[in-house]
C-alpha atoms as a PDB file:
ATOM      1  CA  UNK A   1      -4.424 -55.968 -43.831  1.00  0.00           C
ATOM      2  CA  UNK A   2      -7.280 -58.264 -42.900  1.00  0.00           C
ATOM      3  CA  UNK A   3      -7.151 -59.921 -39.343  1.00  0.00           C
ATOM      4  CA  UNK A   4      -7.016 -63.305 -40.695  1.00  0.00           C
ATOM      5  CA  UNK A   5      -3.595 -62.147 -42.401  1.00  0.00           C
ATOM      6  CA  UNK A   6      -2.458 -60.402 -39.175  1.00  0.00           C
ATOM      7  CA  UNK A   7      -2.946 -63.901 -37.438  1.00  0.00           C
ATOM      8  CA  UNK A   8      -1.331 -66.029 -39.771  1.00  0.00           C
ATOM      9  CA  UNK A   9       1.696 -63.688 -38.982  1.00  0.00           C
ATOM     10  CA  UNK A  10       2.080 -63.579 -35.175  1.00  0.00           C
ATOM     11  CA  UNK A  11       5.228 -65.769 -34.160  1.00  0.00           C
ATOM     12  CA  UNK A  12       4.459 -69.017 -32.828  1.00  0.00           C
ATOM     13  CA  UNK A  13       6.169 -68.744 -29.829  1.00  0.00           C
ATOM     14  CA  UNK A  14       3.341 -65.995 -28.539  1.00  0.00           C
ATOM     15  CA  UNK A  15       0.600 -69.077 -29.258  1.00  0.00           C
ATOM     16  CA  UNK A  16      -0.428 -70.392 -26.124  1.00  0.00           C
ATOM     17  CA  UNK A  17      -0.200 -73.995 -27.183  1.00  0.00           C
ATOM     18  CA  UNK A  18       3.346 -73.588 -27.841  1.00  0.00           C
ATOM     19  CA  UNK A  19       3.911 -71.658 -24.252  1.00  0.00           C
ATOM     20  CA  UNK A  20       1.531 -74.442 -22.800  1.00  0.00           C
ATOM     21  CA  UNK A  21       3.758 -77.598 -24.074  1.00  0.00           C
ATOM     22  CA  UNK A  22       6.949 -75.362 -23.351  1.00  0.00           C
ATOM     23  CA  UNK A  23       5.392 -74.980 -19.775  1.00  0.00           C
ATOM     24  CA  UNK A  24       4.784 -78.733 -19.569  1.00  0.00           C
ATOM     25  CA  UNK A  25       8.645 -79.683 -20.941  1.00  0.00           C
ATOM     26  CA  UNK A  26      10.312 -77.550 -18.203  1.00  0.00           C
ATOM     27  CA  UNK A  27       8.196 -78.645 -15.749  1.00  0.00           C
ATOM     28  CA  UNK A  28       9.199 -82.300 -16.554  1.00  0.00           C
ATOM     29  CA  UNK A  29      13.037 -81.521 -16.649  1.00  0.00           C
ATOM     30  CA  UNK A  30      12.570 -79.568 -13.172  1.00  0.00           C
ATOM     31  CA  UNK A  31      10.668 -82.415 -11.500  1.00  0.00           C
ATOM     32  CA  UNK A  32      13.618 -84.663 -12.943  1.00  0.00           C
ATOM     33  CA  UNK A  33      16.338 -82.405 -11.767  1.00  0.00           C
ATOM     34  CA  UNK A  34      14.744 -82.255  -8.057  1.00  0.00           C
ATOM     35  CA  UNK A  35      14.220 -85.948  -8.516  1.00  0.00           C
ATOM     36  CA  UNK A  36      18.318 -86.496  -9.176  1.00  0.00           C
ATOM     37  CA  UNK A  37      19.392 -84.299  -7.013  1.00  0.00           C
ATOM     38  CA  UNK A  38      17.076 -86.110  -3.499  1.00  0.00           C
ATOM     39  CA  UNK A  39      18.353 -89.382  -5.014  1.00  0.00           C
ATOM     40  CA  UNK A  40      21.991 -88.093  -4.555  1.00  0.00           C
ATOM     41  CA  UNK A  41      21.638 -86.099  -1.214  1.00  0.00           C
ATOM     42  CA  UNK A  42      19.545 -88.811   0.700  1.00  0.00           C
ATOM     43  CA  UNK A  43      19.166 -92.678   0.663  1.00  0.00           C
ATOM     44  CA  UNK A  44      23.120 -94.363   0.713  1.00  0.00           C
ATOM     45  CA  UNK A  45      21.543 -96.944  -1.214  1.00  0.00           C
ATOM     46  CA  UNK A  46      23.748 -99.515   0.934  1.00  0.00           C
ATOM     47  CA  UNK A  47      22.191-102.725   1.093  1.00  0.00           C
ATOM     48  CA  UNK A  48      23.616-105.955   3.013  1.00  0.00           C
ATOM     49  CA  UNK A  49      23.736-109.079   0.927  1.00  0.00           C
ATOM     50  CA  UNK A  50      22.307-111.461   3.735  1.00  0.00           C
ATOM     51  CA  UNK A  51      19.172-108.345   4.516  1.00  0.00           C
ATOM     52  CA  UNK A  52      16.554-111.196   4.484  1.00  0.00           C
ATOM     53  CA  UNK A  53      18.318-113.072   7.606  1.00  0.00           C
ATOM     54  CA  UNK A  54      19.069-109.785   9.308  1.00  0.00           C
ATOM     55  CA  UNK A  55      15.494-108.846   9.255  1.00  0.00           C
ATOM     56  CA  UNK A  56      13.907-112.216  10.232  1.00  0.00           C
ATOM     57  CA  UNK A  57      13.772-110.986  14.245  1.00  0.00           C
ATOM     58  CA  UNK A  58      14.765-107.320  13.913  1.00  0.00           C
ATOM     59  CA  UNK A  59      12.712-105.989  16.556  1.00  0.00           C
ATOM     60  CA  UNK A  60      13.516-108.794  19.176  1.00  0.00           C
ATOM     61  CA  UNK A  61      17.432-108.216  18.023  1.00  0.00           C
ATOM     62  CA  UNK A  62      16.975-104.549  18.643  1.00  0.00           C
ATOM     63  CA  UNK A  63      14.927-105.016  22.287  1.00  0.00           C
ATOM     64  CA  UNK A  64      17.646-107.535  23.405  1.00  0.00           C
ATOM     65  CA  UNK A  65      20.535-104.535  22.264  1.00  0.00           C
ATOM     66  CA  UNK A  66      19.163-102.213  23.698  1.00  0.00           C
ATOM     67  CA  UNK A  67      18.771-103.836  27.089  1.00  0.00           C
ATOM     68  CA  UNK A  68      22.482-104.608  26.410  1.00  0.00           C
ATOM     69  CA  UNK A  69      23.416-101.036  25.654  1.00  0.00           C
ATOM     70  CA  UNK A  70      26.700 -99.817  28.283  1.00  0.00           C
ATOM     71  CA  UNK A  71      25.683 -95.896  27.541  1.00  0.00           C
ATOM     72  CA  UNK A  72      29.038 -95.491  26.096  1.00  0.00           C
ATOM     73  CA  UNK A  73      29.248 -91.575  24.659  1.00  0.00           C
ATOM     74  CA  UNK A  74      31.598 -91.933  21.707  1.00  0.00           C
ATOM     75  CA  UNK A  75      32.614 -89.092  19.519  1.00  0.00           C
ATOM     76  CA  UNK A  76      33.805 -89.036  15.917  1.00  0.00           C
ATOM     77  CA  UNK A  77      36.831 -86.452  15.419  1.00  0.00           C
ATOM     78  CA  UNK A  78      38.227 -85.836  12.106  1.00  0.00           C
ATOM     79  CA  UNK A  79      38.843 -82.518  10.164  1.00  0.00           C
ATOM     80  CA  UNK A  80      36.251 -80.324   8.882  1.00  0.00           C
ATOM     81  CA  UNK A  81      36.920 -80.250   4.783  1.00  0.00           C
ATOM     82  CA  UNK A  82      38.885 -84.133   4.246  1.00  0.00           C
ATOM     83  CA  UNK A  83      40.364 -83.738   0.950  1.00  0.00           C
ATOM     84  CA  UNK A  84      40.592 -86.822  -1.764  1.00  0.00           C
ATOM     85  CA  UNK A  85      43.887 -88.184  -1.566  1.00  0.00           C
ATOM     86  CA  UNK A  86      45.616 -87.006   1.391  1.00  0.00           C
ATOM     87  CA  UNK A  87      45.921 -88.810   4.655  1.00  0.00           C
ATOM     88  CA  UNK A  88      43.426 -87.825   7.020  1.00  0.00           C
ATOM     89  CA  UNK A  89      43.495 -87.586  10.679  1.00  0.00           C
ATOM     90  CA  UNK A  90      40.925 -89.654  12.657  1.00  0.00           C
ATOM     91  CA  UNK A  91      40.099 -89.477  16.347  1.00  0.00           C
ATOM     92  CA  UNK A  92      37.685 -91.652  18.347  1.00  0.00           C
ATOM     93  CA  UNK A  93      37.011 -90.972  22.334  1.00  0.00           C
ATOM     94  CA  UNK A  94      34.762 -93.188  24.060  1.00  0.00           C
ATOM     95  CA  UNK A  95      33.436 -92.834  27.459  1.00  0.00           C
ATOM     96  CA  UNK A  96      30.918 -94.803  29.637  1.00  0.00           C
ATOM     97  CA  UNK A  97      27.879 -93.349  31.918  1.00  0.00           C
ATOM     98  CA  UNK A  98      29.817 -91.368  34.504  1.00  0.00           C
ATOM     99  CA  UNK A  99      32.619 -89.738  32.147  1.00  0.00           C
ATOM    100  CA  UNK A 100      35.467 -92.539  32.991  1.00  0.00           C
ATOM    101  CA  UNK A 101      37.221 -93.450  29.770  1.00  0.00           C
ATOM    102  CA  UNK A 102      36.430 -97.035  28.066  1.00  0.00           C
ATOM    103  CA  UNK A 103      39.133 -99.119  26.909  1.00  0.00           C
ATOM    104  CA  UNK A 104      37.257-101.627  24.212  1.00  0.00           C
ATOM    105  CA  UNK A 105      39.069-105.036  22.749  1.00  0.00           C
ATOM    106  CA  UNK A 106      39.053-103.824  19.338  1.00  0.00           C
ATOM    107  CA  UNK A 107      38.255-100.572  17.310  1.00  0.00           C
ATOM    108  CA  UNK A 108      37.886-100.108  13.499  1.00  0.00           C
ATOM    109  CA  UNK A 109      37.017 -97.143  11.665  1.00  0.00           C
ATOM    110  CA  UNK A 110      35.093 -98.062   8.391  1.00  0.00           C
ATOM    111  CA  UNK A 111      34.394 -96.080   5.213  1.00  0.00           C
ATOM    112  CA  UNK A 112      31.877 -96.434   2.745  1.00  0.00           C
ATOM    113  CA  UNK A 113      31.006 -94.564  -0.193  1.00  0.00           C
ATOM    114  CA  UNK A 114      27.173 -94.696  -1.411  1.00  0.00           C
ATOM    115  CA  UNK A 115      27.300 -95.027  -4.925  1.00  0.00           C
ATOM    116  CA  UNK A 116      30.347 -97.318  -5.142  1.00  0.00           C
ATOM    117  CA  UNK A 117      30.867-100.104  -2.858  1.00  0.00           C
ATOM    118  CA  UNK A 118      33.873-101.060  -4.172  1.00  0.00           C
ATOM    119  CA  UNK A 119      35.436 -97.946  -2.770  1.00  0.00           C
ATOM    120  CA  UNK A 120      34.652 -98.768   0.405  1.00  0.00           C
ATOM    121  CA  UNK A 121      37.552 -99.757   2.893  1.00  0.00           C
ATOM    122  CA  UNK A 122      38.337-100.200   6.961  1.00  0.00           C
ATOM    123  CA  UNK A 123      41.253 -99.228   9.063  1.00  0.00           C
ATOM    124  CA  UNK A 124      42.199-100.658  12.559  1.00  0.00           C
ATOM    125  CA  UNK A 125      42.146 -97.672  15.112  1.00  0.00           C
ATOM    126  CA  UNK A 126      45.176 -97.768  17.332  1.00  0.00           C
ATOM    127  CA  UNK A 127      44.978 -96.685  21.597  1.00  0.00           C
ATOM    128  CA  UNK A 128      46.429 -93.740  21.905  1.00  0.00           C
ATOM    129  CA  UNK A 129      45.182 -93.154  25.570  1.00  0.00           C
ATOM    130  CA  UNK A 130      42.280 -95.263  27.374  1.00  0.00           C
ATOM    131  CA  UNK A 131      39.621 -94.519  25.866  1.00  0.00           C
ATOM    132  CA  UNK A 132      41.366 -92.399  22.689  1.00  0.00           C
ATOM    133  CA  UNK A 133      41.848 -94.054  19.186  1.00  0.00           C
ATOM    134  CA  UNK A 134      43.330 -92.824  16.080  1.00  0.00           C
ATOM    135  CA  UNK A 135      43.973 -93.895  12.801  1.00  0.00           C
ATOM    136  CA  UNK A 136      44.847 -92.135   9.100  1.00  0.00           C
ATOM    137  CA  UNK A 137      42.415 -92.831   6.488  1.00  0.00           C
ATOM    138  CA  UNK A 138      42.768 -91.819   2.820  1.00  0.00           C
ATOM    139  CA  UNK A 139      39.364 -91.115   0.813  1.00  0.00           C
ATOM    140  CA  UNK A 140      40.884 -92.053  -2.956  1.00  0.00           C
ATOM    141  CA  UNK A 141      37.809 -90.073  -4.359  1.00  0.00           C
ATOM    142  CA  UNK A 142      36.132 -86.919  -3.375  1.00  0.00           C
ATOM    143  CA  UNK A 143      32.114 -86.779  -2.534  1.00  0.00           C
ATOM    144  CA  UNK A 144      30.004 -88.243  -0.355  1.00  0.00           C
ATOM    145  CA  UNK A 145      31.280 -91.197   2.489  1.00  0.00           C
ATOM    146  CA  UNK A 146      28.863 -92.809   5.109  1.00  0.00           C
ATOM    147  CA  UNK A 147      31.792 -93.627   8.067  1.00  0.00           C
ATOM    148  CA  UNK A 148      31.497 -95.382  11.012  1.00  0.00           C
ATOM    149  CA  UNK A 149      33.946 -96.343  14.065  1.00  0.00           C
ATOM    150  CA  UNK A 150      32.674 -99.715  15.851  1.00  0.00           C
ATOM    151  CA  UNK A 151      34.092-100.344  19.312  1.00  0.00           C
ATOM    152  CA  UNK A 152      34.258-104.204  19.949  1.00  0.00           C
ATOM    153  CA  UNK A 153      33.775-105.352  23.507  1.00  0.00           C
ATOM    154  CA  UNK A 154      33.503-109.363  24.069  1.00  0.00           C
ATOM    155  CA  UNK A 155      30.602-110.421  22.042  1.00  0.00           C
ATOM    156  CA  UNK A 156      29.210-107.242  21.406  1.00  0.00           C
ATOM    157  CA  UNK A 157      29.558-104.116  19.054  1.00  0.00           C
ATOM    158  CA  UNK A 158      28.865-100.606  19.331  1.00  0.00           C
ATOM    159  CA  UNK A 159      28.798 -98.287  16.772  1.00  0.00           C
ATOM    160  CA  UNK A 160      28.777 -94.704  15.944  1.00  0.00           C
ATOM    161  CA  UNK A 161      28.469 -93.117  12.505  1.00  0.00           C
ATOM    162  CA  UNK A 162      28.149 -89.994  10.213  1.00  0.00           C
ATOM    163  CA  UNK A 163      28.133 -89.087   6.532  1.00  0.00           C
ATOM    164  CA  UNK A 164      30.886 -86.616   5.635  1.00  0.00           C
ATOM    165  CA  UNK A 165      32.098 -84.584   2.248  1.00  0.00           C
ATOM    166  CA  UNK A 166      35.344 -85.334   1.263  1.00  0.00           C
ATOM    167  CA  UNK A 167      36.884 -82.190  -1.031  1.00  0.00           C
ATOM    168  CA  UNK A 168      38.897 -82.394  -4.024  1.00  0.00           C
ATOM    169  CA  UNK A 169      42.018 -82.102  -4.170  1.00  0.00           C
ATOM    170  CA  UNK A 170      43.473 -78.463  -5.283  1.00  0.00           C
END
């Protein structure tokens, strides 16, 4: 056998043009796959409808709260693995500067889920103790949720927020 015969029958998967363009196609799907996966795991994608207005003096909003701030500590309390569809448990404990518990006009606890903001819902925390709120929430689907408890105090709102995993249910 000639070499020109032995060439025409190596496989084509041992060329290096085919291993180069194979290369190249998982490398694609692998940049896509991180790309998905970031786009999932990061940015909520939340976005207010009225984000022009809000923006228009954002640093002179956020000066002027800050001087406001009481240097309330508040605390989010709610079980480690939530599960989709059952009632969770939620505690909120607020305290000011020197430990003393707060007692604000109003709390809510709000839930929003990133990639569907018709999922999203609120529930009215109710006093427990001064300074100690509590409320059941139920997350209807299981993922990702932003929450946040806001504290109302005359004119002015304080928040505190975290994103949490809700399980599904078994």
């Amino acid at each position: 056998m000639s070499n020109q015969q032995q060439a025409i029958k190596t496989p084509a998967w041992k060329s290096p043009w085919v291993i180069g363009w194979m290369g190249l196609v998982l490398a694609v799907l692998g940049v896509n796959m991180t790309m998905v996966y970031l786009a999932v795991r990061t940015s909520s994608g939340l976005v207010v409808e009225d984000y022009y207005e809000r923006g228009q003096d954002y640093e002179k909003n956020m000066f002027s709260k800050r001087a406001r701030d009481p240097g309330w500590h508040m605390t989010i309390d709610l079980p480690k693995n939530p599960v989709a569809g059952n009632h969770t448990p939620v505690n909120y404990s607020v305290v000011d500067k020197a430990g003393v518990p707060v007692q604000p006009d109003a709390v809510t606890f709000y839930a929003y889920r990133p990639s569907d903001a018709t999922r999203d819902f609120s529930v009215p925390m109710e006093q427990q103790a001064r300074g100690l709120y509590s409320a059941k929430a139920q997350f209807r689907l299981k993922g990702v949720w932003d929450i946040l408890v806001s504290a109302k105090s005359g004119e002015e709102e304080y928040n505190v927020g975290r994103r949490i995993d809700v399980a599904a249910p078994q």
